[in-house]
Protein backbone atom coordinates (compact mmCIF):
# COMPACT_ATOMS: atom_id res chain seq x y z
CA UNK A 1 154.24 268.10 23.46
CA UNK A 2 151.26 269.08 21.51
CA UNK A 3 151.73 268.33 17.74
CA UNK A 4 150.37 269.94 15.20
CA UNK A 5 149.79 268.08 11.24
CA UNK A 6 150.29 270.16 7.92
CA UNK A 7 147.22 268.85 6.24
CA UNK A 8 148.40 267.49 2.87
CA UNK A 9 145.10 267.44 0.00
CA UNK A 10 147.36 265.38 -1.61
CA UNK A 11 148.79 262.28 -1.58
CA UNK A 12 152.06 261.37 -1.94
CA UNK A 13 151.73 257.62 -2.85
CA UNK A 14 153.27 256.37 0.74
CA UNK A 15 152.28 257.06 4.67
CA UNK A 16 154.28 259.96 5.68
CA UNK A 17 152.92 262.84 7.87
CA UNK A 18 154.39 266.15 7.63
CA UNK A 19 154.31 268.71 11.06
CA UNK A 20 154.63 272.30 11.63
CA UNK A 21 154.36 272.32 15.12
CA UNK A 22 157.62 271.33 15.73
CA UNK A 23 158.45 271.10 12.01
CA UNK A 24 159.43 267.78 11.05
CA UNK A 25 157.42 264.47 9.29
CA UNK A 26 156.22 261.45 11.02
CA UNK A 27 155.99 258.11 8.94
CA UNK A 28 153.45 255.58 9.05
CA UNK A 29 153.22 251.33 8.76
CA UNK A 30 155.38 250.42 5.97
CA UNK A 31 157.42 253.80 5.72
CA UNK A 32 161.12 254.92 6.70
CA UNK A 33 162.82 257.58 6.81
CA UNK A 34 165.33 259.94 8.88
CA UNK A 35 165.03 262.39 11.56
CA UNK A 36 164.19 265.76 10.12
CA UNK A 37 166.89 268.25 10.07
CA UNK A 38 166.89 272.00 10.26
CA UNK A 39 168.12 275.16 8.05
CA UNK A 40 168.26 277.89 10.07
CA UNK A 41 167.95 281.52 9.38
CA UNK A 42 171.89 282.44 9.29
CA UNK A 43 172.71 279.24 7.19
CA UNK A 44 171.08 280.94 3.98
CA UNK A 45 171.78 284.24 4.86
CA UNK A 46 174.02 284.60 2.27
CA UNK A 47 171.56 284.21 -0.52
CA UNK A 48 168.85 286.69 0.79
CA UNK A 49 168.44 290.06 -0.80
CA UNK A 50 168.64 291.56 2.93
CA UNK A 51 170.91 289.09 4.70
CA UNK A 52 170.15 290.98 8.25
CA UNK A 53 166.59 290.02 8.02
CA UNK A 54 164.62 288.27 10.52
CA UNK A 55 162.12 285.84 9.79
CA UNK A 56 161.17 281.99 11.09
CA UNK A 57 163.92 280.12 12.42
CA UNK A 58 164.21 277.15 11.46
CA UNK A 59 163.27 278.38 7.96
CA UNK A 60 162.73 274.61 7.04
CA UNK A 61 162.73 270.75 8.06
CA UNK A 62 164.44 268.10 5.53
CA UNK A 63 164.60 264.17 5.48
CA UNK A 64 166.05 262.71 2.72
CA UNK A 65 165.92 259.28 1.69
CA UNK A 66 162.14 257.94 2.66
CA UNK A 67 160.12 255.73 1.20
CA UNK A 68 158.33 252.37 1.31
CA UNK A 69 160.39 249.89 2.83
CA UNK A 70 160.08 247.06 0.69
CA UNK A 71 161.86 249.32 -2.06
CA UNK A 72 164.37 250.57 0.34
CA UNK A 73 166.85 248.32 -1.61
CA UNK A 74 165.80 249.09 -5.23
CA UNK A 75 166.70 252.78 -4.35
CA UNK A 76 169.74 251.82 -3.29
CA UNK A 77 170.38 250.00 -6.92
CA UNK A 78 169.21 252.69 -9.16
CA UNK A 79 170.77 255.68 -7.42
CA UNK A 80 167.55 257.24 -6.60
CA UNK A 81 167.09 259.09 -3.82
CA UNK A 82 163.94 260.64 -2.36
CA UNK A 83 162.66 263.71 -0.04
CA UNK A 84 160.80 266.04 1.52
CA UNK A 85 160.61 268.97 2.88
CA UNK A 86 158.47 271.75 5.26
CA UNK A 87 159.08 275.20 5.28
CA UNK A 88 157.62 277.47 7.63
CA UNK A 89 154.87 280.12 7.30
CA UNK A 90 156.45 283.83 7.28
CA UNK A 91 158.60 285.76 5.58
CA UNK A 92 162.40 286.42 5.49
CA UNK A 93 162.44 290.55 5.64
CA UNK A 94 160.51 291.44 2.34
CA UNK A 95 160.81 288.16 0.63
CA UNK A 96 159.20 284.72 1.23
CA UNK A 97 160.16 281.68 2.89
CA UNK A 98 162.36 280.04 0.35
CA UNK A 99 165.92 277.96 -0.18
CA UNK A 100 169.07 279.96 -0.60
CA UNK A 101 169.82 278.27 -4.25
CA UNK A 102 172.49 275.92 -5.88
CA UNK A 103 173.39 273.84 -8.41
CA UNK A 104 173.44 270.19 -8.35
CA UNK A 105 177.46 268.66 -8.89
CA UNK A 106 178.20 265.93 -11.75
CA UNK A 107 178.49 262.66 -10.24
CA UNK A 108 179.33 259.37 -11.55
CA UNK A 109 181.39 260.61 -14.32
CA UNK A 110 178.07 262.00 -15.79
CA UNK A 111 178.76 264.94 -18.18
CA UNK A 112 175.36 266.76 -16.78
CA UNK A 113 174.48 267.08 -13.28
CA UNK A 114 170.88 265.14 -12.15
CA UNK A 115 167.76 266.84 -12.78
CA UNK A 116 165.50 267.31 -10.14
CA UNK A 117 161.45 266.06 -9.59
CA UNK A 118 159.32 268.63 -7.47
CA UNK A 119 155.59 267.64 -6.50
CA UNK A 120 153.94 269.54 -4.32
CA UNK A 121 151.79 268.16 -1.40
CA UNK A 122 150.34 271.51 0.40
CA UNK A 123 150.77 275.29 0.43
CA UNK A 124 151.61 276.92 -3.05
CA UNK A 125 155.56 277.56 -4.73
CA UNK A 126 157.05 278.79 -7.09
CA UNK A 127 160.42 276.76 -8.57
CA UNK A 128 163.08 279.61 -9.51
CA UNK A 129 165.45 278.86 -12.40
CA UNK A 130 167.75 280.03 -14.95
CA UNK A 131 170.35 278.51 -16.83
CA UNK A 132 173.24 279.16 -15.18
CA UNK A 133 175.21 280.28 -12.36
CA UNK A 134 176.93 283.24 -13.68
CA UNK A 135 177.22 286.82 -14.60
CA UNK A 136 174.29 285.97 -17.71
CA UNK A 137 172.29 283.58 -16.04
CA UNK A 138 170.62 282.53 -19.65
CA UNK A 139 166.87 281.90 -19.96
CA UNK A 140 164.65 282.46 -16.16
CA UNK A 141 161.52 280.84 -15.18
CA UNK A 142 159.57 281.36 -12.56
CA UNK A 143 157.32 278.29 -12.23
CA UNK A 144 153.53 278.53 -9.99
CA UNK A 145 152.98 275.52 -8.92
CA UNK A 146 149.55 273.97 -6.35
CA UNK A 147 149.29 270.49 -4.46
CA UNK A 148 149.72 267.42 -6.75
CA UNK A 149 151.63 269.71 -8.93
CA UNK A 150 155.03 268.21 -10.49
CA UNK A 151 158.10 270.71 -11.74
CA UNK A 152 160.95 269.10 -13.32
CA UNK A 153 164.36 270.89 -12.98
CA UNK A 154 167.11 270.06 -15.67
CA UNK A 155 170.46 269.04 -15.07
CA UNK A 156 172.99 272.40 -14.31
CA UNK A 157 170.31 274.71 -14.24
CA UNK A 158 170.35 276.66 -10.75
CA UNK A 159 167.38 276.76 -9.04
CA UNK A 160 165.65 277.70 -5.62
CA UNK A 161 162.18 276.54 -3.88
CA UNK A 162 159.76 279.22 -2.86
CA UNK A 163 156.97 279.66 -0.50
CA UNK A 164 154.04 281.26 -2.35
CA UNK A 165 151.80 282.05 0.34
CA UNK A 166 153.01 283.91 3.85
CA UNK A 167 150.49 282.34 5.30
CA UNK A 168 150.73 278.60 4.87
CA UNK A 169 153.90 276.16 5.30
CA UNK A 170 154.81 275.16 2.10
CA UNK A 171 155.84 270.96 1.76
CA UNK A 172 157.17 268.48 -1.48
CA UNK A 173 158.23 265.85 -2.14
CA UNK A 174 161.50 265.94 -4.76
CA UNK A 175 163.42 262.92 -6.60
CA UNK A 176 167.21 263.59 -6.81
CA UNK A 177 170.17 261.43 -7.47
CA UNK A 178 171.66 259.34 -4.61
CA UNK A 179 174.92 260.64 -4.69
CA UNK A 180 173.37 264.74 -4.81
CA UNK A 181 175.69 267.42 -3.76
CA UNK A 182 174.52 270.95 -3.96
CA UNK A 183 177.03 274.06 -5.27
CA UNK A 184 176.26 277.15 -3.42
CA UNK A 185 179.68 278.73 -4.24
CA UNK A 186 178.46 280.44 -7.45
CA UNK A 187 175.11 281.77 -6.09
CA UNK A 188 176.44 283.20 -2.98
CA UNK A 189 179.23 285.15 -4.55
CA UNK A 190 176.13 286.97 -6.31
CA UNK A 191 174.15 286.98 -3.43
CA UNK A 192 171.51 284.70 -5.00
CA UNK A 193 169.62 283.77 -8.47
CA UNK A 194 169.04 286.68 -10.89
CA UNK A 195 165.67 287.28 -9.50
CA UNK A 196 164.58 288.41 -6.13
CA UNK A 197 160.87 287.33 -5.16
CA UNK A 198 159.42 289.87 -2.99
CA UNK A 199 155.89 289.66 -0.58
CA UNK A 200 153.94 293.11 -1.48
CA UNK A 201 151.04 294.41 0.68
CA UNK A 202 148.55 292.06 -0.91
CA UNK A 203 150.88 289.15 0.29
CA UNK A 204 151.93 288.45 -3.55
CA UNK A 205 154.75 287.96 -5.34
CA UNK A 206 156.51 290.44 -7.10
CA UNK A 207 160.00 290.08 -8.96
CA UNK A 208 162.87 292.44 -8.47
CA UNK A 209 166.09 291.64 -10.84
CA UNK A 210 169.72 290.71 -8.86
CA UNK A 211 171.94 294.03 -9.42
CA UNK A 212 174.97 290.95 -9.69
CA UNK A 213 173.98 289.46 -13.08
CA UNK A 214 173.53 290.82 -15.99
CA UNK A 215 169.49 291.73 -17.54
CA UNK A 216 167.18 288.76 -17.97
CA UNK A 217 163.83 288.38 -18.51
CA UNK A 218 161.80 286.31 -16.07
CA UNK A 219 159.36 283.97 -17.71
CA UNK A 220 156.52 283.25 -14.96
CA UNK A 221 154.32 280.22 -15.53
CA UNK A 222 152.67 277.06 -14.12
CA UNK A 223 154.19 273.71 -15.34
CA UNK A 224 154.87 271.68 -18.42
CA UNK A 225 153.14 268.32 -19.02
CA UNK A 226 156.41 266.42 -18.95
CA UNK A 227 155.13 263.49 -21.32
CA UNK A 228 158.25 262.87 -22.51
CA UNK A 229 159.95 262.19 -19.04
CA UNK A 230 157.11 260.15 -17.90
CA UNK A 231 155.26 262.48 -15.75
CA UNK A 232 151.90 261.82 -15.69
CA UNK A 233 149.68 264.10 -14.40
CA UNK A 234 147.70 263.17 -11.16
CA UNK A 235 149.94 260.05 -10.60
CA UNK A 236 151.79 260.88 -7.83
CA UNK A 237 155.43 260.60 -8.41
CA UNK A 238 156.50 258.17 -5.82
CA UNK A 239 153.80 255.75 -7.23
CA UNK A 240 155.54 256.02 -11.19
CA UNK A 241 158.68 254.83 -9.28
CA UNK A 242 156.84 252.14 -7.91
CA UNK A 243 154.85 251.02 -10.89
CA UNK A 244 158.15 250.54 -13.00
CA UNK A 245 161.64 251.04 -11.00
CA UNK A 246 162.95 252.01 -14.69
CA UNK A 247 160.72 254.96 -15.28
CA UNK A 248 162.80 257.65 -14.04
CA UNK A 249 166.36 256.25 -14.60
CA UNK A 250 167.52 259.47 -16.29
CA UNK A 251 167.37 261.00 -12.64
CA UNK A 252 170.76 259.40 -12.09
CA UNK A 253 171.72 259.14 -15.75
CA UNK A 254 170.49 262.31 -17.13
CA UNK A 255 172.42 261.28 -20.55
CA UNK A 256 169.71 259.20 -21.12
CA UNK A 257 167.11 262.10 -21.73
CA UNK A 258 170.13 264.48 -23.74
CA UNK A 259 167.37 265.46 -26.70
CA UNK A 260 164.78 266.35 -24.15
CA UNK A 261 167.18 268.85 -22.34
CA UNK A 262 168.01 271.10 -24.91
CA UNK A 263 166.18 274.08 -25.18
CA UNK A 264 163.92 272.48 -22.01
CA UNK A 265 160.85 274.13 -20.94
CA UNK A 266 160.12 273.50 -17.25
């Protein structure tokens, strides 16, 4: 089988390949991870503005939990849980390759759900999300992000990953807590976020507002600095994890960060 590499310009702080061709991720000396799995077409369905669309299938590979393997333990101790995915070139119908969007639940006993940590390795996105999962889904962002790129998610907020470019597979890297769980229930009884992303005849993005929820605006721009979560730009964000294990402990205890959550601007 001939394989073919999704050439990352940059690096995500431990040996891990990523493929297109099949879709999937191949990891080098001192690396482990999973077999990839696969979202298919008719498993988001649900969430696209035409759900009889055709389009790639598989829309996108997954592995979670990979890393180095001399933290594999640590990871297991803090409740931090890495991953990556590939999505394929294309479009779905008149929108872009992209997730079908959820929520993240509480776990833990935590009175916030666990944020999430995007980076971007190759291809362009866009990080979709608003405030909520319901009929006035609160403040909307649309966020641009480019390789070595980081966009932080806050806890309840729903969200969605986008392919920017029709052209190129999209892959990231994202930190999550151990115990995730996504909610889809919400989303898919409005047939997705608030905002549609559409792929006009330049092969851009346009926005076209959900019918199901009630008039937002959508706020599009590239990412925040992050200071005050410890994102620092250029480091990758594997390697902050690995320079102190304590760094991004509000992952799984998002308590921890409660003044930098209100009013957040991803």
């Amino acid at each position: 089988m001939l394989l073919s590499l999704n050439r990352m310009t940059f690096d995500p702080g431990f040996p891990i390949i990523p493929m297109t061709h099949p879709m999937g991720f191949v990891y080098g000396r001192g690396a482990f991870g999973p077999e990839a799995e696969y979202r298919t077409l008719d498993a988001i369905r649900k969430s696209l503005r035409d759900p009889l669309c055709t389009g790639p299938d598989p829309v996108y590979a997954i592995v979670m939990d990979i890393g180095k393997v001399e933290h594999r333990a640590l990871l297991v101790e803090r409740n931090l849980l890495y991953g990556a995915v590939t999505y394929a070139a294309g479009r779905l119908g008149d929108e872009p390759v992209r997730s079908q969007g959820h929520c993240h639940t509480k776990v833990r006993g935590n009175t916030m759900s666990p944020p999430e940590i995007y980076e971007i390795w190759s291809g362009k996105a866009v990080i979709l999300m608003q405030e909520r999962a319901e009929p006035d889904p609160g403040r909307c962002f649309a966020v641009e992000a480019a390789p070595g790129d980081v966009v932080v998610v806050p806890p309840d907020w729903a969200h969605a990953t986008i392919s920017a470019d029709v052209n190129e597979p999209l892959t990231f890297g994202a930190w999550c807590d151990r115990q995730y769980g996504f909610e889809y229930e919400h989303v898919r009884a409005r047939k997705g976020l608030a905002w549609f992303p559409l792929v006009n005849d330049t092969g851009n993005i346009t926005w076209a507002p959900n019918p199901m929820y009630h008039r937002s605006e959508l706020t599009i721009k590239k990412p925040e600095e992050y200071d005050a979560l410890g994102i620092r730009k250029g480091h990758a964000i594997y390697t902050i994890f690995e320079q102190d294990p304590d760094a991004l402990s509000y992952v799984p205890n998002p308590q921890l960060k409660a003044d930098v959550w209100k009013k957040f601007i991803p």
